[in-house]
C-alpha atoms as a PDB file:
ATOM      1  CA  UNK A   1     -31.957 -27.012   5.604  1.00  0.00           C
ATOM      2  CA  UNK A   2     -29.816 -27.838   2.970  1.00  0.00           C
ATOM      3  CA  UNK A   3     -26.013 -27.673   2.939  1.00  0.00           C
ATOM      4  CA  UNK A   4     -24.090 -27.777   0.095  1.00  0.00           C
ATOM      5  CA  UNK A   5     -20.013 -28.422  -0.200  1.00  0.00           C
ATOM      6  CA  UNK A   6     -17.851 -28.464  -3.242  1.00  0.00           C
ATOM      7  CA  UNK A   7     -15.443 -30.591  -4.055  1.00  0.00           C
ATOM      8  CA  UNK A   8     -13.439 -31.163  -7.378  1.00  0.00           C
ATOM      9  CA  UNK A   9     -16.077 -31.962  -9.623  1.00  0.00           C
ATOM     10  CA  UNK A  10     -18.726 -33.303  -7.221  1.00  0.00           C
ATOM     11  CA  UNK A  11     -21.572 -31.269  -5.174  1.00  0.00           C
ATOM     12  CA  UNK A  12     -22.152 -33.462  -1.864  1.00  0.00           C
ATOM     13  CA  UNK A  13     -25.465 -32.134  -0.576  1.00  0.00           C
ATOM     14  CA  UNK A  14     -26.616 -33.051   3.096  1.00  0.00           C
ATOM     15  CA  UNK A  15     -30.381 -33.310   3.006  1.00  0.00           C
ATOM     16  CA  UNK A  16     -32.456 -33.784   6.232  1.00  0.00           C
ATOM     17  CA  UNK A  17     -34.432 -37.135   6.438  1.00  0.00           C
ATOM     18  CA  UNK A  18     -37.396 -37.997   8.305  1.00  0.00           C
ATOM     19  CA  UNK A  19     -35.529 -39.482  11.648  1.00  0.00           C
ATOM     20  CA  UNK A  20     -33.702 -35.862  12.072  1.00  0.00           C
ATOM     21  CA  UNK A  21     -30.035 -37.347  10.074  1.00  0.00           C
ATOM     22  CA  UNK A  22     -28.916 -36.522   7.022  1.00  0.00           C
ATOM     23  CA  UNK A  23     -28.732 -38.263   3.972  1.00  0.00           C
ATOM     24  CA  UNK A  24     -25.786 -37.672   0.917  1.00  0.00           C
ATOM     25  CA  UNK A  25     -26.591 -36.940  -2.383  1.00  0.00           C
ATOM     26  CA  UNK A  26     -23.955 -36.190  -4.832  1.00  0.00           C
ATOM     27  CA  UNK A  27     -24.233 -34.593  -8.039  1.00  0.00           C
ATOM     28  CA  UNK A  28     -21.821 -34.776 -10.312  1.00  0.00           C
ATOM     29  CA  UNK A  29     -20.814 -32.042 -12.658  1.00  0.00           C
ATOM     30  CA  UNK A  30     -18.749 -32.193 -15.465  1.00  0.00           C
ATOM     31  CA  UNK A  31     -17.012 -29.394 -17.250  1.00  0.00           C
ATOM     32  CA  UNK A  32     -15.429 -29.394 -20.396  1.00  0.00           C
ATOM     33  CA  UNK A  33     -11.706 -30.142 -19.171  1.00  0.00           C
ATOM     34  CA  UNK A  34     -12.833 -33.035 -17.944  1.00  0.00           C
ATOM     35  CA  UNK A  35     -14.178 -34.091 -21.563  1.00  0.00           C
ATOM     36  CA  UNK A  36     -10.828 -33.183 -22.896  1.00  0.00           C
ATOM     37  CA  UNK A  37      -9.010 -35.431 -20.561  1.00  0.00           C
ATOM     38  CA  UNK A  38     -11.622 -38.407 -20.546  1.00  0.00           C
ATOM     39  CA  UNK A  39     -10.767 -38.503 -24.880  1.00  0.00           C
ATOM     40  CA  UNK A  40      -6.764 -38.545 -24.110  1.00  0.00           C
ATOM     41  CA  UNK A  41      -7.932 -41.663 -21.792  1.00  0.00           C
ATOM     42  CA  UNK A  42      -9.796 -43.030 -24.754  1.00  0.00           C
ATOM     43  CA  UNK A  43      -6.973 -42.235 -27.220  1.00  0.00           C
ATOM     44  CA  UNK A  44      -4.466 -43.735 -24.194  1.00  0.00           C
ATOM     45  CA  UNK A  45      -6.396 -46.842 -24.200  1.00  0.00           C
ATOM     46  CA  UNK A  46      -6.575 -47.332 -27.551  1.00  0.00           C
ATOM     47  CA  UNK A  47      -2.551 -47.051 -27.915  1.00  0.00           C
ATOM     48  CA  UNK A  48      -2.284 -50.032 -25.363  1.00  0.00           C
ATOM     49  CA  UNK A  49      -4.809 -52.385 -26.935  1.00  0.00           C
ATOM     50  CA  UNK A  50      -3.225 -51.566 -30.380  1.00  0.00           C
ATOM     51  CA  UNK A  51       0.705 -52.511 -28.668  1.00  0.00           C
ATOM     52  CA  UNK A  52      -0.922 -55.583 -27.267  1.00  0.00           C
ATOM     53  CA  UNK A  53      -2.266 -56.788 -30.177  1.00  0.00           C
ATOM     54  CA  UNK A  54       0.514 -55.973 -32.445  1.00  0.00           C
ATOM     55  CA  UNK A  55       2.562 -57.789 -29.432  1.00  0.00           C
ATOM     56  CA  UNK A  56       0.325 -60.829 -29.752  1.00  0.00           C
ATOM     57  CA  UNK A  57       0.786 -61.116 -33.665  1.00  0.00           C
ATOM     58  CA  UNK A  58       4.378 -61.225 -33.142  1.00  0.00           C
ATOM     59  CA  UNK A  59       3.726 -64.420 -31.081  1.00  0.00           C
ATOM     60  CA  UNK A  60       1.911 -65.850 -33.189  1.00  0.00           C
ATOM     61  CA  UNK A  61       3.896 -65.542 -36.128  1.00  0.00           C
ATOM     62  CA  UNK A  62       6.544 -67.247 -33.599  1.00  0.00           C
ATOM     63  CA  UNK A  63       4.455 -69.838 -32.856  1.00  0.00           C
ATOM     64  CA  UNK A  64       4.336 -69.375 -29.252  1.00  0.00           C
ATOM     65  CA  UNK A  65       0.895 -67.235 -28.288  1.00  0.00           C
ATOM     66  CA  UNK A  66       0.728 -66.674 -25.013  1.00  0.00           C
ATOM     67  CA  UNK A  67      -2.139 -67.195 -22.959  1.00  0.00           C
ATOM     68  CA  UNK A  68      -1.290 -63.905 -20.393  1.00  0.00           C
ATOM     69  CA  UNK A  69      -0.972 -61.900 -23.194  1.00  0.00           C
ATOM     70  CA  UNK A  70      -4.754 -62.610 -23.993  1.00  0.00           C
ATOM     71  CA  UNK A  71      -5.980 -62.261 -20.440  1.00  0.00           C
ATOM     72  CA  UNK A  72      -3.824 -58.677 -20.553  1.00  0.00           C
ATOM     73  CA  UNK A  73      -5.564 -57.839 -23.953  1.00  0.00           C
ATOM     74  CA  UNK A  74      -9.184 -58.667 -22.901  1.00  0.00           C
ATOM     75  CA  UNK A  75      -8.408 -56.154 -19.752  1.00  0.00           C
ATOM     76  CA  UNK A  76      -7.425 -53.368 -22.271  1.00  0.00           C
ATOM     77  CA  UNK A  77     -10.320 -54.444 -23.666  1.00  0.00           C
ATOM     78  CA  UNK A  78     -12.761 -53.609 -20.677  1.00  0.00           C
ATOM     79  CA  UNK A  79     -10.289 -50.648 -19.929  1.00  0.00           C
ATOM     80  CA  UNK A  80     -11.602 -49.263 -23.100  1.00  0.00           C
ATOM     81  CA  UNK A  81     -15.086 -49.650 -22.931  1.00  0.00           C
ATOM     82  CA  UNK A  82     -15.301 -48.385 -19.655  1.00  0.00           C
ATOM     83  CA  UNK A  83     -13.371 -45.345 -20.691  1.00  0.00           C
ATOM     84  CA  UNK A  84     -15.575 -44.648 -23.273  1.00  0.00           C
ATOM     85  CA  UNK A  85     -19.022 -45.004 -21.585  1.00  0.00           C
ATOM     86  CA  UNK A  86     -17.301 -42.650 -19.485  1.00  0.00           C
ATOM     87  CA  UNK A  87     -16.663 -40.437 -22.130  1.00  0.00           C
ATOM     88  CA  UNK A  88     -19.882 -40.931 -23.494  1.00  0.00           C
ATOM     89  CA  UNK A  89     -21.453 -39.836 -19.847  1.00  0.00           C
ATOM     90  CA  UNK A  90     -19.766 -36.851 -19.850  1.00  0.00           C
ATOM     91  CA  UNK A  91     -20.292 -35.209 -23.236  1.00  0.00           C
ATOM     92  CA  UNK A  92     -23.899 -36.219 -22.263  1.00  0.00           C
ATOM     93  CA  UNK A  93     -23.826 -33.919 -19.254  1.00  0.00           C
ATOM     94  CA  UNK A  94     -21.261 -31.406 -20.710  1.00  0.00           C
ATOM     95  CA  UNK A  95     -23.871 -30.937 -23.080  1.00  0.00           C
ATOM     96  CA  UNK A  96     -26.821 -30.844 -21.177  1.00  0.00           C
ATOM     97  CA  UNK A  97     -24.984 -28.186 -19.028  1.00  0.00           C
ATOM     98  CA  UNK A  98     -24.553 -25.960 -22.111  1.00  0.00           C
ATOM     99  CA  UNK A  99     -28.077 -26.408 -23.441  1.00  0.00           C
ATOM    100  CA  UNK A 100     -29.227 -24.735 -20.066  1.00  0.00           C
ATOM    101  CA  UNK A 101     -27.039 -22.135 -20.288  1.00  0.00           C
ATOM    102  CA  UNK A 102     -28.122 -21.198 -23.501  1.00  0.00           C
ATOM    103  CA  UNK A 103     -32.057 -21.590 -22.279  1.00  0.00           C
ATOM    104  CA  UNK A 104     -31.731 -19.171 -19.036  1.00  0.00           C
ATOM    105  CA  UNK A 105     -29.554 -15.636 -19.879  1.00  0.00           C
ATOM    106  CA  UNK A 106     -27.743 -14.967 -17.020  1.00  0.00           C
ATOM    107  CA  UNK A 107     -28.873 -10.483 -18.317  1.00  0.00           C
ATOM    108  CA  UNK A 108     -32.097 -10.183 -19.472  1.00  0.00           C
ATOM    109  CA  UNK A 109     -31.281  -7.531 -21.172  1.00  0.00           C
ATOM    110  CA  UNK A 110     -29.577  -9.092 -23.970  1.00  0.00           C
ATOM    111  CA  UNK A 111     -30.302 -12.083 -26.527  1.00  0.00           C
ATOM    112  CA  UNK A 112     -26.664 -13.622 -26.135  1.00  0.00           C
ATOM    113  CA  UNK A 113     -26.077 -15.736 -23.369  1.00  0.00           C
ATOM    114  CA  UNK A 114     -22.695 -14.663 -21.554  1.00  0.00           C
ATOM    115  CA  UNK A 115     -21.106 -17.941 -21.854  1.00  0.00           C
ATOM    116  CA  UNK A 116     -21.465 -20.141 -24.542  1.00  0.00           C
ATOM    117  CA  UNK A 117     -19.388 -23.342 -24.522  1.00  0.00           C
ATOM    118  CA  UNK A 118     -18.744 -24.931 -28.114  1.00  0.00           C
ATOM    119  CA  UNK A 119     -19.460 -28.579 -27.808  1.00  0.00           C
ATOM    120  CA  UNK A 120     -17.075 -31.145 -30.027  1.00  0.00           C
ATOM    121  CA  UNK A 121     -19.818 -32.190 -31.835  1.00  0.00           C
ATOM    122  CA  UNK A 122     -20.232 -28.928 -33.395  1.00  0.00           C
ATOM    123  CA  UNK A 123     -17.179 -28.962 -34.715  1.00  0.00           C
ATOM    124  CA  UNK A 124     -16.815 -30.626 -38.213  1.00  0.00           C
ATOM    125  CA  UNK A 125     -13.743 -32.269 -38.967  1.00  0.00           C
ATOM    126  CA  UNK A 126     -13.547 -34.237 -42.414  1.00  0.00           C
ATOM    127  CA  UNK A 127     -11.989 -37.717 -40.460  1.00  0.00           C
ATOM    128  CA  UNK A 128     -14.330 -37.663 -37.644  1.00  0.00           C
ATOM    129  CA  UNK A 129     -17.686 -39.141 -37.965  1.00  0.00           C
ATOM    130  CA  UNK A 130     -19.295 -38.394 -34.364  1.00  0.00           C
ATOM    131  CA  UNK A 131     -18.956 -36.823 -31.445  1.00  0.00           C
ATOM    132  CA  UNK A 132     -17.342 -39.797 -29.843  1.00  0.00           C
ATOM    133  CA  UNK A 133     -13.561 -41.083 -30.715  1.00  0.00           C
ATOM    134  CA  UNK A 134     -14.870 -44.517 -31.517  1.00  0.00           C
ATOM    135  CA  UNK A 135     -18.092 -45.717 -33.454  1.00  0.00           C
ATOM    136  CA  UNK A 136     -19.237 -49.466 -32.899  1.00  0.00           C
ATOM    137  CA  UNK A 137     -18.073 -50.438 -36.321  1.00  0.00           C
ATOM    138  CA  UNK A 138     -14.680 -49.556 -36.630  1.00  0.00           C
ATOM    139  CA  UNK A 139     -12.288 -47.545 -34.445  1.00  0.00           C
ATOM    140  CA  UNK A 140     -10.036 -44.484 -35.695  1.00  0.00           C
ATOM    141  CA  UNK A 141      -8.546 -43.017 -32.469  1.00  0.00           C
ATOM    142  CA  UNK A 142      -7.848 -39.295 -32.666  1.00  0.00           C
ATOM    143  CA  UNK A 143      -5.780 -36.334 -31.272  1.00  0.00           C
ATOM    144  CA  UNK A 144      -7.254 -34.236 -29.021  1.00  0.00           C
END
């Protein structure tokens, strides 16, 4: 038997195992509110790295850099990355959740599928260039 409880965004199902326990399997499902809010964390991050760096300059030109304010910029740093394989994750599965609404109609009856989720990347904006905020060449940081 399978029991299944939701929470925010995660699916905890208790599976039977061989010894006659359970064991927890979560499945994580993303919807497209949370894509909105993991790009304002990517635009976020962005914001502090550029005020840290722009704070480190300043330093410089003093002639006093600072070896914290490094330390606090290579944080931002990982901050950011994280953030955006985050972001990354979750268009992936935000994505895969609308291709499989698209393949099964929830009427047989008609061709349309009842609910169909636009996806960012199918949106064409003349500064972006992909579906993420950030490429690995260069970074423009956008509004969402």
């Amino acid at each position: 038997m399978v029991c299944g409880r939701r929470t925010e965004t995660a699916t905890i199902l208790l599976l039977p195992d061989e010894t006659g326990g359970t064991k927890h399997m979560v499945s994580t499902r993303y919807r497209p509110k949370d894509l909105k809010l993991a790009r304002r964390h990517i635009v976020k991050a962005a914001h502090r790295v550029a005020d840290q760096e722009m704070l480190i300059r300043k330093l410089l030109r003093k002639g006093r850099p600072s070896g914290s304010a490094y330390a606090l910029l290579s944080r931002l740093y990982d901050d950011q990355r994280r953030k955006l394989d985050r972001l990354k994750l979750i268009e992936a599965m935000v994505e895969v959740e609308v291709q499989s609404c698209m393949d099964v109609p929830h009427n047989p009856g008609t061709s349309a599928p009842a609910l169909a989720i636009v996806h960012s990347s199918e949106i064409s904006l003349p500064d972006r260039q992909s579906a993420t905020p950030c490429s690995a060449d260069e970074w423009r940081p956008y509004l969402v």
